[in-house]
N, C-alpha and C. Protein backbone atom coordinates (compact mmCIF):
# COMPACT_ATOMS: atom_id res chain seq x y z
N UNK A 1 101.20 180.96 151.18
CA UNK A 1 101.78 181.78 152.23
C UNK A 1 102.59 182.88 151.56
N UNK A 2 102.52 183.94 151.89
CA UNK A 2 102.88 185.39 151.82
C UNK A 2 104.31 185.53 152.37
N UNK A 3 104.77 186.90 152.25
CA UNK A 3 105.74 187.44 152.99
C UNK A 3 105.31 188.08 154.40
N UNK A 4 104.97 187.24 155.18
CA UNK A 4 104.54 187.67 156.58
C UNK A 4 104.44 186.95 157.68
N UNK A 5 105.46 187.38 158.41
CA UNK A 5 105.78 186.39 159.65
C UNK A 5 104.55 186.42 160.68
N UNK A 6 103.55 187.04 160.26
CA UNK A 6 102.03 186.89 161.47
C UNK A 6 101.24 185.37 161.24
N UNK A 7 100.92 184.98 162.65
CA UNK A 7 100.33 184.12 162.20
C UNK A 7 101.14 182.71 161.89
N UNK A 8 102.19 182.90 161.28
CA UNK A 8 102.75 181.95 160.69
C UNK A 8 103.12 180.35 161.04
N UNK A 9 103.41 180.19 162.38
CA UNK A 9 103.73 178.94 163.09
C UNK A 9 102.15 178.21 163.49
N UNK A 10 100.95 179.39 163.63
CA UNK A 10 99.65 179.13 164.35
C UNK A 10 99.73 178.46 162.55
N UNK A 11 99.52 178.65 161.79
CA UNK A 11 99.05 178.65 160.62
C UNK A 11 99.80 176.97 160.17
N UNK A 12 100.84 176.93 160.10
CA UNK A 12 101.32 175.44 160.26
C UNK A 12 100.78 174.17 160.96
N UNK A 13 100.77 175.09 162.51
CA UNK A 13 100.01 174.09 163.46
C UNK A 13 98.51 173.71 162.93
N UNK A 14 98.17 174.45 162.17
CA UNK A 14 97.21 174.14 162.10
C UNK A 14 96.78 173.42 160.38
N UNK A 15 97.64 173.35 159.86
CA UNK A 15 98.01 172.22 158.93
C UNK A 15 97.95 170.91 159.34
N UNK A 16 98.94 170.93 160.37
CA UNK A 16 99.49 169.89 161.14
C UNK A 16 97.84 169.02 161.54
N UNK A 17 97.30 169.74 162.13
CA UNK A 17 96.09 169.30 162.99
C UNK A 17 95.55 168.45 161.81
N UNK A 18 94.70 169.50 160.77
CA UNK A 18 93.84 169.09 159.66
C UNK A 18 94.52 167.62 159.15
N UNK A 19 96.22 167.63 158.59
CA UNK A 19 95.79 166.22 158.41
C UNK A 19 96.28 165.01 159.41
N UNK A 20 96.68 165.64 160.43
CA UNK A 20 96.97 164.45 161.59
C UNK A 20 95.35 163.99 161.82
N UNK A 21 94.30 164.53 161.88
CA UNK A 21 92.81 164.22 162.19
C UNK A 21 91.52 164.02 161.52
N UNK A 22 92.08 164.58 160.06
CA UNK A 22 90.63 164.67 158.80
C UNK A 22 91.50 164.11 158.08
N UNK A 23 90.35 163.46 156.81
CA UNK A 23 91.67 163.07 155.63
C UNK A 23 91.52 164.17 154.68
N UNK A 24 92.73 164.97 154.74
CA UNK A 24 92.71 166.09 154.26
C UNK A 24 94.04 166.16 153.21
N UNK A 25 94.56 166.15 152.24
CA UNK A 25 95.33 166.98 151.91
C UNK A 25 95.73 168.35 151.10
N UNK A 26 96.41 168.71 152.07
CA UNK A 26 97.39 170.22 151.51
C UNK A 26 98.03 170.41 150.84
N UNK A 27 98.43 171.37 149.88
CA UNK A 27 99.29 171.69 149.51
C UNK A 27 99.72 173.21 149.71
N UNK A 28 100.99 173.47 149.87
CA UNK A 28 101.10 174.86 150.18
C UNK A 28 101.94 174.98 149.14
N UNK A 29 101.74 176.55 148.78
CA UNK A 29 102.89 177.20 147.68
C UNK A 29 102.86 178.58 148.62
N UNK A 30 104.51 178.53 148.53
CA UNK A 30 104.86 179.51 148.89
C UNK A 30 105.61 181.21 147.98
N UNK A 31 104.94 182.15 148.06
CA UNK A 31 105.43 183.70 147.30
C UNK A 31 107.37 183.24 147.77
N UNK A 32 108.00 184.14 146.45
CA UNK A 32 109.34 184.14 146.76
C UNK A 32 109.81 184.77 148.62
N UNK A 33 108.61 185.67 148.90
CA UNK A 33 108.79 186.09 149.87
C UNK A 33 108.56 185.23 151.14
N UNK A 34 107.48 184.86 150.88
CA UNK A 34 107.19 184.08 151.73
C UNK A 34 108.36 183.11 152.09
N UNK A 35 108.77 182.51 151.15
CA UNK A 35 110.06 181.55 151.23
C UNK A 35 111.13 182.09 152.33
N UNK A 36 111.00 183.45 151.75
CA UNK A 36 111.83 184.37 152.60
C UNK A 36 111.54 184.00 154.02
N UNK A 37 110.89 184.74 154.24
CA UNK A 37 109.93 184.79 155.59
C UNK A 37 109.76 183.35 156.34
N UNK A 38 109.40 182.23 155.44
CA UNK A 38 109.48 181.05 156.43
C UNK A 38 110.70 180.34 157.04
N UNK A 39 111.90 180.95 156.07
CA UNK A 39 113.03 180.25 156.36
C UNK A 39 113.46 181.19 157.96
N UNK A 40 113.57 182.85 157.01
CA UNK A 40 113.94 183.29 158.40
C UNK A 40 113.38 183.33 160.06
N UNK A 41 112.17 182.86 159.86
CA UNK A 41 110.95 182.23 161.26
C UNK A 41 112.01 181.58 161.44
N UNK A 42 112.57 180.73 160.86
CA UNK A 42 112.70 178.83 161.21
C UNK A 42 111.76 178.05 161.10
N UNK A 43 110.62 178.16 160.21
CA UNK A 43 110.28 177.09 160.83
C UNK A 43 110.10 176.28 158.94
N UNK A 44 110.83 176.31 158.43
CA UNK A 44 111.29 175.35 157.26
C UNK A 44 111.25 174.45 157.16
N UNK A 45 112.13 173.66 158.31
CA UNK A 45 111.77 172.29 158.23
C UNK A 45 110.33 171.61 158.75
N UNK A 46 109.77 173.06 159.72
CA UNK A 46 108.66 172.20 160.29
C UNK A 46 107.43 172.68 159.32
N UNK A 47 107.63 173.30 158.40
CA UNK A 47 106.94 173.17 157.36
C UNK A 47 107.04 171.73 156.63
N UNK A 48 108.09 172.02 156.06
CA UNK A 48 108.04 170.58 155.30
C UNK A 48 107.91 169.19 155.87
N UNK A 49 108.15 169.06 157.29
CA UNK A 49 107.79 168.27 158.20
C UNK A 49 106.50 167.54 158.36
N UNK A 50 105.38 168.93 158.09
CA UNK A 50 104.04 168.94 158.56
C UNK A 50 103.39 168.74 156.86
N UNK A 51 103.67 169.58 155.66
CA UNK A 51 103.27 169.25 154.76
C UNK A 51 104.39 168.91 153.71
N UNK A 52 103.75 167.45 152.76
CA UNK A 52 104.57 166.93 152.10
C UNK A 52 104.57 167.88 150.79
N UNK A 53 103.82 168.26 149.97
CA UNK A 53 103.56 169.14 149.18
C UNK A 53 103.82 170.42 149.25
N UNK A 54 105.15 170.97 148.80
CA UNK A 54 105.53 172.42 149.02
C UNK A 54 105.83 172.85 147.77
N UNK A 55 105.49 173.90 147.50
CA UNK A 55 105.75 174.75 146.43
C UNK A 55 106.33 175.90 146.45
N UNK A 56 107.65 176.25 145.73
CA UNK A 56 108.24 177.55 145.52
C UNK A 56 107.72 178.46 144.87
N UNK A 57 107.73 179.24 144.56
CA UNK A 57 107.61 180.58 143.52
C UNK A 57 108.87 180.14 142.27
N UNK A 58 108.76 180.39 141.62
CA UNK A 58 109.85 180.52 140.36
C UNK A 58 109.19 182.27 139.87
N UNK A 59 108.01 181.66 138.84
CA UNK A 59 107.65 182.65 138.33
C UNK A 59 105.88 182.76 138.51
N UNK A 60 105.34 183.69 138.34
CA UNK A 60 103.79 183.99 138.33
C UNK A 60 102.67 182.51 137.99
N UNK A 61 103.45 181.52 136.94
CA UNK A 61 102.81 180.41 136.35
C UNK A 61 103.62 178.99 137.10
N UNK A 62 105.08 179.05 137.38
CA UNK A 62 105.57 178.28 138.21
C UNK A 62 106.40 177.90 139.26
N UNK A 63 105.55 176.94 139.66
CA UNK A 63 105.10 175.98 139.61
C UNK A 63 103.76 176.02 139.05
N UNK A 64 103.21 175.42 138.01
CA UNK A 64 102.08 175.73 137.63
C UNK A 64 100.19 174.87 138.36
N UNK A 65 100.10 175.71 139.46
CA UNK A 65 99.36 175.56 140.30
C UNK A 65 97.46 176.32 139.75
N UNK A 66 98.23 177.05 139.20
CA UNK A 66 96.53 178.45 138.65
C UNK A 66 95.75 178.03 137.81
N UNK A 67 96.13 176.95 137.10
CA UNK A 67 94.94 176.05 136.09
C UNK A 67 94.44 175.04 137.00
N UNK A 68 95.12 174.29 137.53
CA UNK A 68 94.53 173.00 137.57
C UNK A 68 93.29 173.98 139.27
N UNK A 69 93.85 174.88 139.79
CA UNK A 69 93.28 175.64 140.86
C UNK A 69 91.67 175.81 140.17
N UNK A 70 92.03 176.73 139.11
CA UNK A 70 90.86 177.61 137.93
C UNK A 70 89.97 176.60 137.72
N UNK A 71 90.29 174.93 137.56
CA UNK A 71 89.25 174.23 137.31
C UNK A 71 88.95 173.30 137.60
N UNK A 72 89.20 173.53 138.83
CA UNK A 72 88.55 172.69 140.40
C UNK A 72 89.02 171.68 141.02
N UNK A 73 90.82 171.50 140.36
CA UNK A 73 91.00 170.13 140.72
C UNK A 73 90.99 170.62 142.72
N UNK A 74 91.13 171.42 142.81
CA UNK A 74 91.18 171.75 144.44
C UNK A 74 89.65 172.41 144.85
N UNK A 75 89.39 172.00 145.94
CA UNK A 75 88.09 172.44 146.51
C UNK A 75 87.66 174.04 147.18
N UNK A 76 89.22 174.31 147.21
CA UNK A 76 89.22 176.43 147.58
C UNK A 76 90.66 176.65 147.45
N UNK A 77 90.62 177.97 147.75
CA UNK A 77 92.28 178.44 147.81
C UNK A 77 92.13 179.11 149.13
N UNK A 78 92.91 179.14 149.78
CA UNK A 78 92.95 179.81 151.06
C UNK A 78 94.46 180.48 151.17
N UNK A 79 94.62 181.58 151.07
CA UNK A 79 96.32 182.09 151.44
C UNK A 79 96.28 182.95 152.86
N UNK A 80 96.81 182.55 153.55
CA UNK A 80 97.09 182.40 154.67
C UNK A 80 98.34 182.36 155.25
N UNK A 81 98.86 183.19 156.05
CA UNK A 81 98.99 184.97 155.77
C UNK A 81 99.13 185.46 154.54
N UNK A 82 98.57 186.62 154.22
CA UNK A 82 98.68 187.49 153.37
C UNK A 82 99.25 188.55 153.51
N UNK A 83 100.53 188.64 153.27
CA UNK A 83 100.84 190.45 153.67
C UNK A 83 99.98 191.38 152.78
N UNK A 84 100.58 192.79 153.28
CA UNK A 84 99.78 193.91 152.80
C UNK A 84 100.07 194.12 151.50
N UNK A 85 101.21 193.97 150.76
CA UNK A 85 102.17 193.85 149.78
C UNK A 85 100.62 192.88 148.78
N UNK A 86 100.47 191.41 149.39
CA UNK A 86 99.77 190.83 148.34
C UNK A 86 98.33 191.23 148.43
N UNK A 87 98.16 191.99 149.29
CA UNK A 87 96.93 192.41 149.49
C UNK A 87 96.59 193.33 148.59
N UNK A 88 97.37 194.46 148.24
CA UNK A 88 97.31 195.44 147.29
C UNK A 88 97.19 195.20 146.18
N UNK A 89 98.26 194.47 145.75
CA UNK A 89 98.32 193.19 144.74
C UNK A 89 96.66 192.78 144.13
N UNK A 90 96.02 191.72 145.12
CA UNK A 90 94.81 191.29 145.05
C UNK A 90 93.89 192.40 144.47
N UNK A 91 93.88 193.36 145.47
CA UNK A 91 92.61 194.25 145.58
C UNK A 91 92.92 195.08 144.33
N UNK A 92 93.82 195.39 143.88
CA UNK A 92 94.08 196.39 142.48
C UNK A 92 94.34 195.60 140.95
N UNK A 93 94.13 193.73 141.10
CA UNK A 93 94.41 193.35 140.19
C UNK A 93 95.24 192.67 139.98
N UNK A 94 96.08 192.83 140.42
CA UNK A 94 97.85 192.41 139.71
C UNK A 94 97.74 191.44 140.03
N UNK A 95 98.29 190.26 139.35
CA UNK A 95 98.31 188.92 139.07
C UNK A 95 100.24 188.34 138.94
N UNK A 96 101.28 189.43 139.53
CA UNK A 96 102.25 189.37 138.92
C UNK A 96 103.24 188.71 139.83
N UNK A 97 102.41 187.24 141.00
CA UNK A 97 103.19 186.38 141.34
C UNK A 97 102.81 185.48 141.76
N UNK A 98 103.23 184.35 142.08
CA UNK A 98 102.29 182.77 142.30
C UNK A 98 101.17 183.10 142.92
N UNK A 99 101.10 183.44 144.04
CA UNK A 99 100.18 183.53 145.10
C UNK A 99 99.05 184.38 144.22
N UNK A 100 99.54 185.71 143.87
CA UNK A 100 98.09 187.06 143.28
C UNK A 100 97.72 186.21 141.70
N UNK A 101 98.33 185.76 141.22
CA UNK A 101 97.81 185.03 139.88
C UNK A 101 97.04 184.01 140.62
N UNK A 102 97.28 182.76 141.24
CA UNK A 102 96.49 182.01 141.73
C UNK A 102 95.09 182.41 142.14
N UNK A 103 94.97 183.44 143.27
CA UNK A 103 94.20 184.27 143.32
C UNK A 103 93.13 184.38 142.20
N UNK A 104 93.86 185.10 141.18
CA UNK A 104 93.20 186.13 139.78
C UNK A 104 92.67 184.73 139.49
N UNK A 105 93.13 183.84 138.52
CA UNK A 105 93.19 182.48 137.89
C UNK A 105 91.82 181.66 138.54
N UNK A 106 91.74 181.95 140.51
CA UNK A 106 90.94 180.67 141.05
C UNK A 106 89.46 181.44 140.76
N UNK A 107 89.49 182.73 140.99
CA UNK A 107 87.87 183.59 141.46
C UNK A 107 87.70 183.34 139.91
N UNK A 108 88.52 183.47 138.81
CA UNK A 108 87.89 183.26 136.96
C UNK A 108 87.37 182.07 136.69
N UNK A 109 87.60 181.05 137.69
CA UNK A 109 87.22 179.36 137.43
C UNK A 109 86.19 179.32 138.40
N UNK A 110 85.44 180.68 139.26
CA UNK A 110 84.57 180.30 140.30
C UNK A 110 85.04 179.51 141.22
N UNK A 111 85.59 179.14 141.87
CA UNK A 111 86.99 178.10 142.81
C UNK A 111 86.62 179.31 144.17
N UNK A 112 85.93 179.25 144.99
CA UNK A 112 85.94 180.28 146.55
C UNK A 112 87.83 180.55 146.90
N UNK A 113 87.84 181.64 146.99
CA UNK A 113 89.13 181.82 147.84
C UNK A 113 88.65 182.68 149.11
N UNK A 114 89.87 182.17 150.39
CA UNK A 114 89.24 182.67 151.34
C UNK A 114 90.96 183.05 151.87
N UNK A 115 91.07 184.64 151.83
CA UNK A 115 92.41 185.00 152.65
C UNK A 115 92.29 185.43 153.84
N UNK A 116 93.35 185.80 154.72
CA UNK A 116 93.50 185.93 156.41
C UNK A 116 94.75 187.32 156.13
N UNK A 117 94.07 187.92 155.87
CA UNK A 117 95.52 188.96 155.84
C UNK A 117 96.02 189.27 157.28
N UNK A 118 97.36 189.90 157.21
CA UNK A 118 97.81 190.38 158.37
C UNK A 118 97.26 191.92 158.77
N UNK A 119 97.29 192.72 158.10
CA UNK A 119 96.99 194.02 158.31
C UNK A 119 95.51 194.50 157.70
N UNK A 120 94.30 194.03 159.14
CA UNK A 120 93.56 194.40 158.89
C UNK A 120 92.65 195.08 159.65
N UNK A 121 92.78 195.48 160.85
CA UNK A 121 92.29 196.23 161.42
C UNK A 121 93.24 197.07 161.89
N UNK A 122 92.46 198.19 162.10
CA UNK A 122 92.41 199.64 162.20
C UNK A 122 94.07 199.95 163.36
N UNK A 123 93.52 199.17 164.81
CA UNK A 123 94.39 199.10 165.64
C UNK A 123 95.24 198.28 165.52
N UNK A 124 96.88 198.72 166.21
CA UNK A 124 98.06 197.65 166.16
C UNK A 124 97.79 196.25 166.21
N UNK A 125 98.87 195.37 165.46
CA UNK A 125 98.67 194.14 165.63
C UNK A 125 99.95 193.68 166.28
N UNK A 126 99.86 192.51 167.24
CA UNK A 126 100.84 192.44 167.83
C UNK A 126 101.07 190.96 167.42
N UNK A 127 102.66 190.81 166.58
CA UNK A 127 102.98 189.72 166.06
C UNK A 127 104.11 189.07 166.80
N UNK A 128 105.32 188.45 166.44
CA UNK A 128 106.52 188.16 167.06
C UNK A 128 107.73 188.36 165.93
N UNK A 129 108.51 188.81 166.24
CA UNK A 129 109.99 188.97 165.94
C UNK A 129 110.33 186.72 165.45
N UNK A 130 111.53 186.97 164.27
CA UNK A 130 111.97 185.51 164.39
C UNK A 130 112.30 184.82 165.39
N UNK A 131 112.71 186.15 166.74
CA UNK A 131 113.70 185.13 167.65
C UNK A 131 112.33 185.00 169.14
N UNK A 132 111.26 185.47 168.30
CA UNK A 132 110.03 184.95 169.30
C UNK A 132 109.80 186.26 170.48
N UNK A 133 110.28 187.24 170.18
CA UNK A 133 110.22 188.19 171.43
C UNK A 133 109.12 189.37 170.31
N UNK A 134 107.77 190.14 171.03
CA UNK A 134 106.95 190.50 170.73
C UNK A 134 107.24 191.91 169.67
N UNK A 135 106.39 192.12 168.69
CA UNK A 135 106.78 193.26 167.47
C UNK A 135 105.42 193.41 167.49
N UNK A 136 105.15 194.70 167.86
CA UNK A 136 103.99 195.80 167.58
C UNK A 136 103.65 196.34 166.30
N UNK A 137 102.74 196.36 164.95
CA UNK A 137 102.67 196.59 164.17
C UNK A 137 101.64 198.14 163.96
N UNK A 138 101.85 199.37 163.65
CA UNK A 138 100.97 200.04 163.18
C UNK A 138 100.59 199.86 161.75
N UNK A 139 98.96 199.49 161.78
CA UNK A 139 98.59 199.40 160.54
C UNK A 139 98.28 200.68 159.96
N UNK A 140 98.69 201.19 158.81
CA UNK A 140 98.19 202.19 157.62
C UNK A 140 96.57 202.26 157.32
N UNK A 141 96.60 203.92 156.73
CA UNK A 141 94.92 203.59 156.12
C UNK A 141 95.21 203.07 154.82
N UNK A 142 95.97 203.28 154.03
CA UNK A 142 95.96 202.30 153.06
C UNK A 142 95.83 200.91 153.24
N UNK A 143 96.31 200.00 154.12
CA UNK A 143 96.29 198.91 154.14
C UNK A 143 94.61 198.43 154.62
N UNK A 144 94.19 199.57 155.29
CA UNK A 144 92.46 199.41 155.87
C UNK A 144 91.71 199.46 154.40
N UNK A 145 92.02 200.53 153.44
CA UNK A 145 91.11 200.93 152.34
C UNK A 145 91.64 199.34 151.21
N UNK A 146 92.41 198.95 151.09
CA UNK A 146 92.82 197.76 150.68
C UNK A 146 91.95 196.10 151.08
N UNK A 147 92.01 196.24 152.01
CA UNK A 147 91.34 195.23 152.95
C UNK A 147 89.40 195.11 152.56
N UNK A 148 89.28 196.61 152.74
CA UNK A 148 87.86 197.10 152.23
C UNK A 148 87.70 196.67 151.14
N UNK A 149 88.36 197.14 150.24
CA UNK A 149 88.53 196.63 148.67
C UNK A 149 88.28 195.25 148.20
N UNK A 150 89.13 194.21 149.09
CA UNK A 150 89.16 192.72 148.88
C UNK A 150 87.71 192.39 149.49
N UNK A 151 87.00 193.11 150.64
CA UNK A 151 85.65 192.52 151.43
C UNK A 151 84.72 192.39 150.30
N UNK A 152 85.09 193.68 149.15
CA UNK A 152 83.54 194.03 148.27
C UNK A 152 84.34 193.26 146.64
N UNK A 153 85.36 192.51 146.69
CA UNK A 153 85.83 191.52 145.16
C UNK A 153 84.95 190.22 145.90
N UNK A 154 84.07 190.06 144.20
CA UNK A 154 83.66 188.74 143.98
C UNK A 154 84.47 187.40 144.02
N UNK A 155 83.70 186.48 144.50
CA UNK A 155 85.05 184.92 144.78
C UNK A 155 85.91 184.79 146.24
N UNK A 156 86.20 185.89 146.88
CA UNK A 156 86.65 186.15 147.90
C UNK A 156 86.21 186.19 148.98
N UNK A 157 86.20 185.34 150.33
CA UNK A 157 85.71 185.79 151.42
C UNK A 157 87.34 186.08 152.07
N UNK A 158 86.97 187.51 153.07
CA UNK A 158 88.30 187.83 153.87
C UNK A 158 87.94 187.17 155.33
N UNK A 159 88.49 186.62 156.32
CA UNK A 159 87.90 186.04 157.77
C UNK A 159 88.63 187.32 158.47
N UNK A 160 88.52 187.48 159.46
CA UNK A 160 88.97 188.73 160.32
C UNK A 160 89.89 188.56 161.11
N UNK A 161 89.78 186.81 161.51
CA UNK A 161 90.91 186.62 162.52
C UNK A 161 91.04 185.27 162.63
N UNK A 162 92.30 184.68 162.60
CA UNK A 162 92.84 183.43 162.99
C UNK A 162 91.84 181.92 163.84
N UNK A 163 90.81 182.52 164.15
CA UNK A 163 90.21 181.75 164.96
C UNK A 163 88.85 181.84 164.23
N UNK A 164 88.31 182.67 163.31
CA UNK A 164 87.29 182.58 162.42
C UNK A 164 87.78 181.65 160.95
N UNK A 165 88.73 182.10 160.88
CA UNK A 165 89.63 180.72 159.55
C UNK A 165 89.65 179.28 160.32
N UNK A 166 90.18 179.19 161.65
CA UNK A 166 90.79 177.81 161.96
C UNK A 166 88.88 176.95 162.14
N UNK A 167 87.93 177.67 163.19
CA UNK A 167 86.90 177.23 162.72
C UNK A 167 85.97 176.42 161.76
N UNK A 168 86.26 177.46 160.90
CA UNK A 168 85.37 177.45 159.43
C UNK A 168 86.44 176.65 158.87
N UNK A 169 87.68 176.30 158.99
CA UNK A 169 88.25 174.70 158.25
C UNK A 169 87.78 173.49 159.07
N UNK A 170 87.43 173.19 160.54
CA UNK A 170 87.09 172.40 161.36
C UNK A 170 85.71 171.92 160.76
N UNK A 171 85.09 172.69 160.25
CA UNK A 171 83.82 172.61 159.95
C UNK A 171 83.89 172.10 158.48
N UNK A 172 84.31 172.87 157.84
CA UNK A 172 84.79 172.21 156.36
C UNK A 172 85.36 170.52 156.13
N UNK A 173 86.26 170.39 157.60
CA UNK A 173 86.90 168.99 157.25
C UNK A 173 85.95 168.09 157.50
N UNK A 174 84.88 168.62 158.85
CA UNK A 174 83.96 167.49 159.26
C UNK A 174 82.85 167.08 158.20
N UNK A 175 82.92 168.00 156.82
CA UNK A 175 82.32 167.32 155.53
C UNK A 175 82.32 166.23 155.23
């Protein structure tokens, strides 16, 4: 998880689901930002509530998650939300924090990653404020030409929307 409050509680809940119903486990690591971002949501504890396995950011390597990722002890990487911030990140290379190294590290071990960015189409996105009252987002063409960028990197599938990710894990768990 990213620095981006979109998505974010749907994205839990839906942790929640996978292993209240499949035998599934998660682990989430969270960007320094992200940390940011989940505390100020609130929903912190119901993170850690829902998954036992949480991971901070320290530095780019730890918690050291990008090897054992690189060589398969995990079956994909999925980051979920992605702000635009790690998106740029991704699409230009940079490897210079848990989440975009993980990234770099999983597509070099062949490992599928599959992200959900926030800012990806053209028209506004309409997210929520922490205190739950509605925030209108104009997306940039940079953040569109970015997005483009990540569609055409090898190892990567991008999903378009919250309900094409939650799917395609339903389907994955019933493996």
């Amino acid at each position: 998880m990213t620095g981006t409050g979109y998505i974010l509680k749907e994205s839990i809940e839906l942790m929640k689901d996978l292993q209240e119903n499949y035998d599934i486990n998660i682990t989430v690591m969270l960007s320094k930002e992200g940390e940011v971002v989940v505390k100020w949501y609130k929903q912190w504890d119901y993170l850690n509530e829902v998954v036992k396995k949480v991971f901070l950011e320290n530095t780019p390597n730890n918690p050291f998650l990008a090897g054992p990722l690189q060589i398969g002890k995990y079956d994909f990487l999925i980051v979920c939300p992605v702000s635009a911030n790690s998106v740029a990140k991704i699409s230009y290379g940079i490897a210079d924090s848990l989440i975009t190294n993980c990234v770099a590290q999983t597509i070099k071990g062949s490992v599928p990653v599959y992200l959900l960015p926030s800012d990806q189409h053209k028209e506004p996105i309409i997210t929520s404020k922490p205190d739950g009252s509605p925030l209108v987002l104009k997306i940039r063409d940079i953040e569109i030409e970015n997005i483009n960028k990540l569609k055409n990197m090898e190892g990567i599938t991008v999903f378009s929307n919250f309900s094409e990710l939650k799917n395609w894990l339903m389907e994955q768990a019933k493996k």
